[in-house]
Each structure stands twice: as C-alpha cells, then as structure tokens.
PDB file of N, CA and C in Angstrom:
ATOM      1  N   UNK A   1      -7.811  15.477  -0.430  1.00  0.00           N
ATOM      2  CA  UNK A   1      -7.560  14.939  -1.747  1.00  0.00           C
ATOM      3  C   UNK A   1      -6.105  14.461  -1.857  1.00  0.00           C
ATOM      4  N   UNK A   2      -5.023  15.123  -1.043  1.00  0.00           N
ATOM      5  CA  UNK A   2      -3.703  14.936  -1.400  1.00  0.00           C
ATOM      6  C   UNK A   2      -3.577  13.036  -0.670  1.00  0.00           C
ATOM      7  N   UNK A   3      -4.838  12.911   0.464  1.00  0.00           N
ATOM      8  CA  UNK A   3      -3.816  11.820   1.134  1.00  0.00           C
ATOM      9  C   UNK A   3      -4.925  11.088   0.566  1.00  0.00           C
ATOM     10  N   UNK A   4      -5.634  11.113  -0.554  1.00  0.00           N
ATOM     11  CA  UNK A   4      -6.399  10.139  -1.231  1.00  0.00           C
ATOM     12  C   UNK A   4      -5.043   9.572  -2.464  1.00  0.00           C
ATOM     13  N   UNK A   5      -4.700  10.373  -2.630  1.00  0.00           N
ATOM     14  CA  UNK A   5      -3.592  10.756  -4.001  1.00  0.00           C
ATOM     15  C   UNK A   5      -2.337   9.529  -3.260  1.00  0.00           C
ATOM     16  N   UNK A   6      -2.059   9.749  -2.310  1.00  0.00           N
ATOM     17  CA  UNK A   6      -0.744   9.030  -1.626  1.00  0.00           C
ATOM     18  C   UNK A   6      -1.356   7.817  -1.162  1.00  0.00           C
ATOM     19  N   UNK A   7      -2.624   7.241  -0.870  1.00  0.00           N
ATOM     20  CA  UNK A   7      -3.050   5.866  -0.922  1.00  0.00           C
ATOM     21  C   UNK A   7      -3.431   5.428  -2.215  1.00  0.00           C
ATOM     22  N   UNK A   8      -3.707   6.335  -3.176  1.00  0.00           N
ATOM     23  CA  UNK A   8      -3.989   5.282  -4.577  1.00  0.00           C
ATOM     24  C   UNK A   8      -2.489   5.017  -4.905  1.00  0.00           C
ATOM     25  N   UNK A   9      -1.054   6.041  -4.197  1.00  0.00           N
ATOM     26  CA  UNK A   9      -0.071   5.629  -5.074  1.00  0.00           C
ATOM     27  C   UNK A   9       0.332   4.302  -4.016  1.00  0.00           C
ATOM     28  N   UNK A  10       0.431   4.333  -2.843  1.00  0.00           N
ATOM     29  CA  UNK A  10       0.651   3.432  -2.086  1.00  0.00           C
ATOM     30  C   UNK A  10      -0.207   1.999  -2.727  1.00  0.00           C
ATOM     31  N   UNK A  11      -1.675   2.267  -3.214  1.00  0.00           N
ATOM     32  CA  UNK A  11      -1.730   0.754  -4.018  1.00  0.00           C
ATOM     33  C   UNK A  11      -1.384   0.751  -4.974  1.00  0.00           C
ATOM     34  N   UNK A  12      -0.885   1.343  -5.610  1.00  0.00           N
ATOM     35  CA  UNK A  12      -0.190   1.131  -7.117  1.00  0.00           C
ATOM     36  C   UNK A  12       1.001   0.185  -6.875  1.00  0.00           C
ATOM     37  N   UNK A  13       1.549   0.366  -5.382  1.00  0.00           N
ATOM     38  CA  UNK A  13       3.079   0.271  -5.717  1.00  0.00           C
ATOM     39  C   UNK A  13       3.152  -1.171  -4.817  1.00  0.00           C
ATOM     40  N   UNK A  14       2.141  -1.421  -3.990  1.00  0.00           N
ATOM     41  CA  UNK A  14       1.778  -2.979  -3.790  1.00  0.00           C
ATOM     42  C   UNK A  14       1.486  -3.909  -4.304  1.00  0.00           C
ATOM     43  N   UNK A  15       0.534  -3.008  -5.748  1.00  0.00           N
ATOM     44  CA  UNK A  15      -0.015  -4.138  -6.787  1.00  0.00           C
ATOM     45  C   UNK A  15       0.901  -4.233  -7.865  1.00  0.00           C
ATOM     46  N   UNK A  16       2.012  -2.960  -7.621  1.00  0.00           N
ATOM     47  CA  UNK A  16       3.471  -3.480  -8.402  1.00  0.00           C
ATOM     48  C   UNK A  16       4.396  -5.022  -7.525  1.00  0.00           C
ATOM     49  N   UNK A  17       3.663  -4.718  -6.292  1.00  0.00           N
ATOM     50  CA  UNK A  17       4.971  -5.603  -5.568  1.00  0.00           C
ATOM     51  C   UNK A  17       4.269  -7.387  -5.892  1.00  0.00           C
ATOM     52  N   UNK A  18       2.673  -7.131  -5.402  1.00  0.00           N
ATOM     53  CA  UNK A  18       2.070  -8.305  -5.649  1.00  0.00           C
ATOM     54  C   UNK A  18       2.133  -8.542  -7.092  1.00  0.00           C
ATOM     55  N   UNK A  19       2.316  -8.155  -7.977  1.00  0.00           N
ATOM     56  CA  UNK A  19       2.607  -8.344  -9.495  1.00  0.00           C
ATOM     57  C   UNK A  19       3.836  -9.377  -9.431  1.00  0.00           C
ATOM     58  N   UNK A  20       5.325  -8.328  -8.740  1.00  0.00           N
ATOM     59  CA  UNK A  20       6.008  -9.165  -8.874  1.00  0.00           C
ATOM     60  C   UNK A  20       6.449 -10.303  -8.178  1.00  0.00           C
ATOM     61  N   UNK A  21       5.952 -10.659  -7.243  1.00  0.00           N
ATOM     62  CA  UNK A  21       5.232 -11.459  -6.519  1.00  0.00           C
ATOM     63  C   UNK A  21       5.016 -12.553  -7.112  1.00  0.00           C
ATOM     64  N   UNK A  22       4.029 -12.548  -7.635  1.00  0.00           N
ATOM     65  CA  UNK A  22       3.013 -13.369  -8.600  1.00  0.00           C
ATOM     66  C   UNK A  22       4.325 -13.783  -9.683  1.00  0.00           C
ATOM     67  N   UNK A  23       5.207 -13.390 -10.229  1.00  0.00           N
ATOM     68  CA  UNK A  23       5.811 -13.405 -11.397  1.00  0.00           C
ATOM     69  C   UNK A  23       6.873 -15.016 -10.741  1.00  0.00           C
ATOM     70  N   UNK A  24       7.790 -14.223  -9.641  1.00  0.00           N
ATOM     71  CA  UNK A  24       8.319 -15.290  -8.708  1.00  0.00           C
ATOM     72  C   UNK A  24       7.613 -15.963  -7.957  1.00  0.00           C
ATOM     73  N   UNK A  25       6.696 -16.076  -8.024  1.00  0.00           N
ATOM     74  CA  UNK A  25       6.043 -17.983  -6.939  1.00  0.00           C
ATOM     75  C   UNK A  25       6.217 -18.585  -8.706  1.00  0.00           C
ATOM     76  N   UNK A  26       5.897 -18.247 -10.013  1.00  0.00           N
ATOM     77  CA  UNK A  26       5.949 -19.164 -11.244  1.00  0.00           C
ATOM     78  C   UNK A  26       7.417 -19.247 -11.427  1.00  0.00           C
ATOM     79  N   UNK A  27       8.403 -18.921 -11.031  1.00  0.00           N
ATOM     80  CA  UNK A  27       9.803 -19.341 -11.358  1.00  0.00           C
ATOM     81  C   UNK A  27      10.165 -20.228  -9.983  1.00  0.00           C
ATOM     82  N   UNK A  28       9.781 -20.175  -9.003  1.00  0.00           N
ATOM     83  CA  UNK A  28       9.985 -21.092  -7.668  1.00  0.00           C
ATOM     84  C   UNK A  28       9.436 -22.044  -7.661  1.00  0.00           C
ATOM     85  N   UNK A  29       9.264 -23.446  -6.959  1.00  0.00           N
ATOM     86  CA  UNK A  29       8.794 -24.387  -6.485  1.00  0.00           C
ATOM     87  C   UNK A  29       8.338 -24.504  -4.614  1.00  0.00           C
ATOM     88  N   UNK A  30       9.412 -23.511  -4.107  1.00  0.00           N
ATOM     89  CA  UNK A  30       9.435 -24.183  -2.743  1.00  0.00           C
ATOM     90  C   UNK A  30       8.058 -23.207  -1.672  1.00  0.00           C
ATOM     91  N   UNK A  31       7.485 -22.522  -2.614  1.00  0.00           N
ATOM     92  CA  UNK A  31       6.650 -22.258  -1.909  1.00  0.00           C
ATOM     93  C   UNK A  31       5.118 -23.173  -1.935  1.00  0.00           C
ATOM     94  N   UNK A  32       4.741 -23.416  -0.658  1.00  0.00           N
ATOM     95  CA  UNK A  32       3.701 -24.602  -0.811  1.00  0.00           C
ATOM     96  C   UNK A  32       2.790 -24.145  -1.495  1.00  0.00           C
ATOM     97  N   UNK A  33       1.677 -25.280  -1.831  1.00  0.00           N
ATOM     98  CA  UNK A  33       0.273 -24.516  -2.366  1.00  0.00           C
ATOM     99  C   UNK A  33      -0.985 -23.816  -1.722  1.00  0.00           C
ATOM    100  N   UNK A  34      -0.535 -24.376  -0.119  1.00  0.00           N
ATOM    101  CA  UNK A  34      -1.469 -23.657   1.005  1.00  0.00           C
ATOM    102  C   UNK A  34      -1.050 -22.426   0.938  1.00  0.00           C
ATOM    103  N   UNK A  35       0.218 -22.327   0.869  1.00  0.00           N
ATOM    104  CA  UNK A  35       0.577 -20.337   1.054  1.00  0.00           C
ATOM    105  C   UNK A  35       0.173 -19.790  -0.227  1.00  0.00           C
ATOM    106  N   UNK A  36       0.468 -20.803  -1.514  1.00  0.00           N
ATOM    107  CA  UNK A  36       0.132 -19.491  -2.652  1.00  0.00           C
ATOM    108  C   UNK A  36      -1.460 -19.201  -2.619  1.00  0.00           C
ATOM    109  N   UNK A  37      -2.142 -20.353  -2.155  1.00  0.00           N
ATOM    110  CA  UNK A  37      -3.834 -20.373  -2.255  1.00  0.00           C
ATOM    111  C   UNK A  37      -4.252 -19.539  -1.430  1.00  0.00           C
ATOM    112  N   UNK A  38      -3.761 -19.425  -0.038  1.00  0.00           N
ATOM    113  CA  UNK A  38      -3.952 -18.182   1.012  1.00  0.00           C
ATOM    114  C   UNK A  38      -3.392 -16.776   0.826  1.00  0.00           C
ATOM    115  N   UNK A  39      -2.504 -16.939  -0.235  1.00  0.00           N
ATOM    116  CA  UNK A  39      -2.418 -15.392  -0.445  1.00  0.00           C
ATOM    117  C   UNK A  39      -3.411 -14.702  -1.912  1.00  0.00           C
ATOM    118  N   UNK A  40      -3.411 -15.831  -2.450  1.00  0.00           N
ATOM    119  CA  UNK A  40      -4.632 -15.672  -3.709  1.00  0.00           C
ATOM    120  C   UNK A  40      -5.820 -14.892  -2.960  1.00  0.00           C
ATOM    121  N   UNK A  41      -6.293 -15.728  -2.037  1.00  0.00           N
ATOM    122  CA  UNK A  41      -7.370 -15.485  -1.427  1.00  0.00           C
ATOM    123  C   UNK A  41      -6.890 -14.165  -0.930  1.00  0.00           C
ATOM    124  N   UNK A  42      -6.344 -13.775   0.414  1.00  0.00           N
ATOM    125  CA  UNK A  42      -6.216 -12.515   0.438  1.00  0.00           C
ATOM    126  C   UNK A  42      -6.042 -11.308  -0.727  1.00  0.00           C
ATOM    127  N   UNK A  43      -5.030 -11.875  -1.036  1.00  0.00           N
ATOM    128  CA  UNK A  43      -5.275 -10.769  -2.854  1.00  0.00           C
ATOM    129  C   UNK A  43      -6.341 -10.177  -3.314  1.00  0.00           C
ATOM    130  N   UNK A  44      -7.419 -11.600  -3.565  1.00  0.00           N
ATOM    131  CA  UNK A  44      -8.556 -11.040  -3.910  1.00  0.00           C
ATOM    132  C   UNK A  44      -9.367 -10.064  -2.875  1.00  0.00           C
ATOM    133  N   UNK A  45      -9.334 -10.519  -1.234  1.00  0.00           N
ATOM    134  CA  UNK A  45      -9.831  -9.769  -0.479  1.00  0.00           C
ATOM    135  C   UNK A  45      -9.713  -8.602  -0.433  1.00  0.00           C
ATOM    136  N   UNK A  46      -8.189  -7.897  -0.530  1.00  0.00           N
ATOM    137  CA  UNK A  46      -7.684  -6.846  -0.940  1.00  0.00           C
ATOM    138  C   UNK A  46      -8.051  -6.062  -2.412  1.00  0.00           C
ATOM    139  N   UNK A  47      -8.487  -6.577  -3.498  1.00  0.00           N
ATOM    140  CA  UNK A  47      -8.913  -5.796  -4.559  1.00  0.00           C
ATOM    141  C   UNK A  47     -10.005  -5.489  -4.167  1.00  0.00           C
ATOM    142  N   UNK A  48     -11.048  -6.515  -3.694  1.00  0.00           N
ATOM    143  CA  UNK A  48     -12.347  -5.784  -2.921  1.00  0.00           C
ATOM    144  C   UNK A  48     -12.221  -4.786  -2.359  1.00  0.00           C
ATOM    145  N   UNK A  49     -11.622  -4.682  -1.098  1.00  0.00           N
ATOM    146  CA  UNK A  49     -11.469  -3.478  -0.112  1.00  0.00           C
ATOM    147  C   UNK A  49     -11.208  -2.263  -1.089  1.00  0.00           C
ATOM    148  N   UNK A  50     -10.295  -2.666  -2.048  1.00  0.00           N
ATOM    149  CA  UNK A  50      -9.752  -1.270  -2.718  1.00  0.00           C
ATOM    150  C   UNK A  50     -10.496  -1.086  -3.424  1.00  0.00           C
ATOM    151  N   UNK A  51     -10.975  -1.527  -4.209  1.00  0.00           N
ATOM    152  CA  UNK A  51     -12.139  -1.287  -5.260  1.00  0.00           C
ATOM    153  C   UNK A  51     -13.554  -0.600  -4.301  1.00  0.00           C
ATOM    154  N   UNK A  52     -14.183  -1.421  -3.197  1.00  0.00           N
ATOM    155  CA  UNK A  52     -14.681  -0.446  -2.216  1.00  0.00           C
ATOM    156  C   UNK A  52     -14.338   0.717  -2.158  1.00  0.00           C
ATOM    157  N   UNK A  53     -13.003   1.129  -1.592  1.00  0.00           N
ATOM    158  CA  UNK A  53     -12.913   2.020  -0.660  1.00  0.00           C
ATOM    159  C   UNK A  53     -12.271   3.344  -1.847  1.00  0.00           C
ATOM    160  N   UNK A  54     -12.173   2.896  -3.427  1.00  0.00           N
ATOM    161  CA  UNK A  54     -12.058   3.784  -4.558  1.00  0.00           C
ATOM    162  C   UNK A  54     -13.400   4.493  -4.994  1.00  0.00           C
ATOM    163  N   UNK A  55     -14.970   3.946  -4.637  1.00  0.00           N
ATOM    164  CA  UNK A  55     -15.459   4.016  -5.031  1.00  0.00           C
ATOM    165  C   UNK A  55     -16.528   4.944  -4.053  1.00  0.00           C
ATOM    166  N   UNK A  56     -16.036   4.952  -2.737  1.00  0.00           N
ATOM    167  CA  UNK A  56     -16.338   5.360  -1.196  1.00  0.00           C
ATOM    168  C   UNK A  56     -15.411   5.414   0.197  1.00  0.00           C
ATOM    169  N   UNK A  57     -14.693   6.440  -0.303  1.00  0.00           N
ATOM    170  CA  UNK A  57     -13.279   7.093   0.596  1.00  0.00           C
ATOM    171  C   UNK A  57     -13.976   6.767   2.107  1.00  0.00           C
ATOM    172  N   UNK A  58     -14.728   6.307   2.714  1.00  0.00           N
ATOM    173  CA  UNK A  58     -14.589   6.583   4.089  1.00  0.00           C
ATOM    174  C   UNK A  58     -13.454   6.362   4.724  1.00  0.00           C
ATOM    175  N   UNK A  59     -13.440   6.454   6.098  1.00  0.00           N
ATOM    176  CA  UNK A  59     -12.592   6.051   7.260  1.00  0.00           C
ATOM    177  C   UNK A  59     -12.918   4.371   7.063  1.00  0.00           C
ATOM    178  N   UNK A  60     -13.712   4.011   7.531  1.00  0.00           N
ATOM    179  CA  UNK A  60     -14.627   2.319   7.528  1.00  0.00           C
ATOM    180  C   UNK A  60     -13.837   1.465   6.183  1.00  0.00           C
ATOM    181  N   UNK A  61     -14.454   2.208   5.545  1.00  0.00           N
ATOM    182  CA  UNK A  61     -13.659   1.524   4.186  1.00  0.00           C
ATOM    183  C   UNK A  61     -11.837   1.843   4.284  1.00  0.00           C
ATOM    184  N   UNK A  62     -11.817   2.469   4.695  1.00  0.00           N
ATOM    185  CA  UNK A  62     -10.005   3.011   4.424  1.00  0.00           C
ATOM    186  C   UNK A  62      -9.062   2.029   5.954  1.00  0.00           C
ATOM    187  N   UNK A  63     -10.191   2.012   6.799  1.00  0.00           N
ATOM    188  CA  UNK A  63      -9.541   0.825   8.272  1.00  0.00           C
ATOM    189  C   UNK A  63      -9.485  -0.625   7.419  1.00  0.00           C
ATOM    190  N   UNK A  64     -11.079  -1.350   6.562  1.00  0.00           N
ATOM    191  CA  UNK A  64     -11.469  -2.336   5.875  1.00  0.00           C
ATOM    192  C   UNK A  64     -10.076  -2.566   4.571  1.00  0.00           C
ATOM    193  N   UNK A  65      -9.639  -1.215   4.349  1.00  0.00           N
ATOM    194  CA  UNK A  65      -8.445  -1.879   3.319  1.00  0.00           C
ATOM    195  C   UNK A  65      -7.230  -2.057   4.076  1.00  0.00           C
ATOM    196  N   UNK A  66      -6.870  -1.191   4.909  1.00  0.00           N
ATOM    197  CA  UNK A  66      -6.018  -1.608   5.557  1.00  0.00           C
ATOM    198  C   UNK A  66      -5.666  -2.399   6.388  1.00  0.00           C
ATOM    199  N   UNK A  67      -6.537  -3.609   7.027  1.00  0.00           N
ATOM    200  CA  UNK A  67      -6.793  -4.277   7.641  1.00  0.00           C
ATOM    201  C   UNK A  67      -6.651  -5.860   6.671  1.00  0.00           C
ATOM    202  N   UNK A  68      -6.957  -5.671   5.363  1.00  0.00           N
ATOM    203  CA  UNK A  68      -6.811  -7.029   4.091  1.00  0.00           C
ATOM    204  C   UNK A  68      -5.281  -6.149   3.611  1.00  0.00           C
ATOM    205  N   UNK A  69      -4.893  -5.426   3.599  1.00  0.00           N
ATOM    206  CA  UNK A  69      -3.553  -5.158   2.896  1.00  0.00           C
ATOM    207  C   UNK A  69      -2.461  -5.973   4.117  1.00  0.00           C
ATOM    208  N   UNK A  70      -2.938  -5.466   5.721  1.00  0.00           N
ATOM    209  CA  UNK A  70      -1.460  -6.202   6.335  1.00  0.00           C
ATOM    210  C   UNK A  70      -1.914  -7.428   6.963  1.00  0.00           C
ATOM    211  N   UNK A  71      -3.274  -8.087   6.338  1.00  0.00           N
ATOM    212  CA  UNK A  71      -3.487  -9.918   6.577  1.00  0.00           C
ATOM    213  C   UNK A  71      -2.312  -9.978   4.981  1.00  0.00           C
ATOM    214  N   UNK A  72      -2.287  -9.872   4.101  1.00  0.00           N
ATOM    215  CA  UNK A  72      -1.951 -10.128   2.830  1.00  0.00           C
ATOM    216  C   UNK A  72      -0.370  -9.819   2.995  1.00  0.00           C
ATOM    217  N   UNK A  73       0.250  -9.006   3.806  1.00  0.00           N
ATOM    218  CA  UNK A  73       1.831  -9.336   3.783  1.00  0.00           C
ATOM    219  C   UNK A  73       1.971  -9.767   4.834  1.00  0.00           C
ATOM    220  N   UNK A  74       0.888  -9.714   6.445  1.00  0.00           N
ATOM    221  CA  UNK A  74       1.182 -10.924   7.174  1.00  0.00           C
ATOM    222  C   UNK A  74       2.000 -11.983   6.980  1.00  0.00           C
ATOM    223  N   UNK A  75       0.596 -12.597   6.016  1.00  0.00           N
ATOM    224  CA  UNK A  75       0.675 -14.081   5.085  1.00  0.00           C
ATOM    225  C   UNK A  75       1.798 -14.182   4.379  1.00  0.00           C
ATOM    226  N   UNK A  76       2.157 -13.016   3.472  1.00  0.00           N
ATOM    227  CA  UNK A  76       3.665 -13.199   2.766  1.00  0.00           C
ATOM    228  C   UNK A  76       4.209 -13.102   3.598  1.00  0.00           C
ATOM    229  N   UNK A  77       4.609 -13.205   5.007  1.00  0.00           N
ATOM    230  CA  UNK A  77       5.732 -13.349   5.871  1.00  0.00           C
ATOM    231  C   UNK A  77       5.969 -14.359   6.377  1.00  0.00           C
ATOM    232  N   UNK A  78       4.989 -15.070   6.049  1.00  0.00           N
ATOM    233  CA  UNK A  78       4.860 -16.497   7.229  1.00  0.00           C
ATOM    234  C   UNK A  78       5.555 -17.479   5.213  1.00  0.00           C
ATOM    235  N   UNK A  79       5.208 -17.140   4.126  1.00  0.00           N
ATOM    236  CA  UNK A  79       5.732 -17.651   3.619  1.00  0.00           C
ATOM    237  C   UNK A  79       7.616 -17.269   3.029  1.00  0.00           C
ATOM    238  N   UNK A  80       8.096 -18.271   3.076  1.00  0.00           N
ATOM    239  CA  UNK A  80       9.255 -18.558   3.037  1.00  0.00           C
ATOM    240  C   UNK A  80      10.162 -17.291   2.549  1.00  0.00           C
ATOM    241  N   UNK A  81       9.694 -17.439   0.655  1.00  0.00           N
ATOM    242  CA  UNK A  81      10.103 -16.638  -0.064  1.00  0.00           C
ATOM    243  C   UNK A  81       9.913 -15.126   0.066  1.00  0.00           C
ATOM    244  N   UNK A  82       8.381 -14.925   0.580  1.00  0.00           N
ATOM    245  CA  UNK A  82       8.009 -13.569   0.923  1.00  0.00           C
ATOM    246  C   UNK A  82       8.380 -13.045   1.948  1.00  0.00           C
ATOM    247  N   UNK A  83       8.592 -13.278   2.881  1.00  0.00           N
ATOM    248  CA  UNK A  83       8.982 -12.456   4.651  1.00  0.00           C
ATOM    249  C   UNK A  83       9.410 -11.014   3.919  1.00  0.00           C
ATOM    250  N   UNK A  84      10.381 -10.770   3.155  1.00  0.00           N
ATOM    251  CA  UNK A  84      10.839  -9.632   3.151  1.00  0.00           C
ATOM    252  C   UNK A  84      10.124  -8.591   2.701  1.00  0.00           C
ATOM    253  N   UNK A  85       8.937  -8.789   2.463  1.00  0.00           N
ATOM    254  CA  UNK A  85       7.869  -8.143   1.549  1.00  0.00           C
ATOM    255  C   UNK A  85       7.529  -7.154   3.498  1.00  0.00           C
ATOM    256  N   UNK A  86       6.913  -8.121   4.348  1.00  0.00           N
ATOM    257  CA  UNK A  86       6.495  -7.348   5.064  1.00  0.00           C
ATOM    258  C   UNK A  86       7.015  -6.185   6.105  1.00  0.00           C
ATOM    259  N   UNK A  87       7.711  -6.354   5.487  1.00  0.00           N
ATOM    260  CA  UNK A  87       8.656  -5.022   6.707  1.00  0.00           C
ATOM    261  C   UNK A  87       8.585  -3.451   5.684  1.00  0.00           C
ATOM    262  N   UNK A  88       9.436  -4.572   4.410  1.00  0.00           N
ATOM    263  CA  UNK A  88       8.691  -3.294   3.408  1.00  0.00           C
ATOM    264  C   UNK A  88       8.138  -2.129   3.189  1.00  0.00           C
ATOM    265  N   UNK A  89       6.908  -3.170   3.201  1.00  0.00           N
ATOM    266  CA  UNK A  89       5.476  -2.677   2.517  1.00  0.00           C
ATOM    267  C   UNK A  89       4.560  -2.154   4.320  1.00  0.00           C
ATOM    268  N   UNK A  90       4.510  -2.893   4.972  1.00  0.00           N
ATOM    269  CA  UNK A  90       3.619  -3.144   6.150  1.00  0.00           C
ATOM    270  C   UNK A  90       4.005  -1.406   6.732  1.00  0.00           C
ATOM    271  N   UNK A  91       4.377  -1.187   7.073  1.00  0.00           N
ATOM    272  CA  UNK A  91       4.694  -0.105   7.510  1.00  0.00           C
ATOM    273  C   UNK A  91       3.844   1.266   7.369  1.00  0.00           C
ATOM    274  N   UNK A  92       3.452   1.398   5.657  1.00  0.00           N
ATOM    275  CA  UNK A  92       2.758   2.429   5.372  1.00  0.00           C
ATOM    276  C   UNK A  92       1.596   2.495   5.347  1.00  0.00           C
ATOM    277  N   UNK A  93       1.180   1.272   5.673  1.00  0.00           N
ATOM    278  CA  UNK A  93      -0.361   0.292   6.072  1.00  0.00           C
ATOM    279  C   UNK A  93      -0.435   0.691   7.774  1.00  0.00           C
ATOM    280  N   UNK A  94       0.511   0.800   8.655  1.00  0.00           N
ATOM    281  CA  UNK A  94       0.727   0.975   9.876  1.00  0.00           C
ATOM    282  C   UNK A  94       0.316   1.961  10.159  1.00  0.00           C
ATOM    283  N   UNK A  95       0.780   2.804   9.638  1.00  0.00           N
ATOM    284  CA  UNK A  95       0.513   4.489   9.936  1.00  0.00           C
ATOM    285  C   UNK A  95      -0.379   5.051   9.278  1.00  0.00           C
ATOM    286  N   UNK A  96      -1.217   4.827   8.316  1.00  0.00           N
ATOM    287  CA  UNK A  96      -2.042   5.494   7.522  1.00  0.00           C
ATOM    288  C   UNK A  96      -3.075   5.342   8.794  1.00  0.00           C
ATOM    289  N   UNK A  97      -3.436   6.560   8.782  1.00  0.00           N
ATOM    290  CA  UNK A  97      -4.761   7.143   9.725  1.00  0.00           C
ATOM    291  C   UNK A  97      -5.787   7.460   8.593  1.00  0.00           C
ATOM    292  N   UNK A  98      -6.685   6.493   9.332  1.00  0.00           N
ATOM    293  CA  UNK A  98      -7.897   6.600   8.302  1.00  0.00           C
ATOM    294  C   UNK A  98      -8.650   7.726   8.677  1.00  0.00           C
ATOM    295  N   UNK A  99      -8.752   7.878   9.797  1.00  0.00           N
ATOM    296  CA  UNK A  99      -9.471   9.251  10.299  1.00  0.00           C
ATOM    297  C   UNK A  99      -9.641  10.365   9.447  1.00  0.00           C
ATOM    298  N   UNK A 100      -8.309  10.319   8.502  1.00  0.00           N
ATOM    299  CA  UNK A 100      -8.992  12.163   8.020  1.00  0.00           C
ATOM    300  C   UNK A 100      -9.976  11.435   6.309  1.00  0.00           C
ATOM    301  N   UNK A 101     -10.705  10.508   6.644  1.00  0.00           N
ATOM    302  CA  UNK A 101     -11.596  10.406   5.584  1.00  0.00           C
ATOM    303  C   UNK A 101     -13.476  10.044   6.600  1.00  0.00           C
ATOM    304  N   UNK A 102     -12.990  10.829   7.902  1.00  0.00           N
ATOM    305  CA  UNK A 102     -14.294  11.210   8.403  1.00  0.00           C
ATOM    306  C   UNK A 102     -15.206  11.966   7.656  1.00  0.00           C
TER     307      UNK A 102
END
C-alpha cells in the first residue's frame, strides 16, 4: 500500500509538472505544433495508463504506465523548451519496480 501511496504521489507531481507545462507552451511560440500535438497525444496515453492502472494495481499495468510516462518526457526532451523536464522527472519512472504489484 505504501508504494501504491508514492506512485499516486509521483503522478500528482507530473500532472503538476504537465499542468505547468501546458500553462508555458500558451505563453511561447517557438515550440512547433508537431511537438505540442505529440505530446497531447502522449498525455492522453498517459491518463489512460493511469486511470488503468488506479483502477487495477498490477505489475502489467504499473510497466504499461511507466512505459507512456517516459515516451511523454522522452518527447518533452526532444522538444526545445521541455528537455529539462526529462532528467527531472524520468528518473523515478526509471526505478520504479513494478514487480512488487505481483
């Protein structure tokens, strides 16, 4: 239960980052519309997974979110403004062992 507790806070604090995120691509211009549309898309991929994997803790589901969480700061790395997001954030996506939701 505790390391269910430390991945709902771990998405809290992504969907704080993708919040603010979202806030700066509307005050910028220089990010293209292929990157904001490809991270839309991942975004959404990522509420799926989480919304899944809130609703059915497996391992499967918990690899399935973590797997759309570091395509989604991948992608913010390859864009301009975002890179710094993934060193961040990516990290705690790295190490989370899904295993103990066997």
């Amino acid at each position: 239960m505790k390391k269910l507790k430390q991945l709902s806070l771990a998405l809290v604090l992504f969907g704080v980052t993708a919040f603010a995120v979202s806030c700066e691509e509307e005050e910028s211009s220089s990010v293209s519309s292929d990157c904001g549309d490809d991270l839309i898309a991942l975004a959404d991929i990522l509420v799926t997974r989480s919304n899944t994997f809130s609703t059915n803790p497996t391992s499967g589901n918990c690899s399935s979110l973590r797997t759309a969480a570091l395509n989604l700061l991948s992608a913010a790395e390859d864009c301009d403004e975002y890179g710094y997001l993934y060193e961040d954030q990516a990290q705690y996506w790295i190490d989370l062992d899904c295993s103990q939701f066997d």
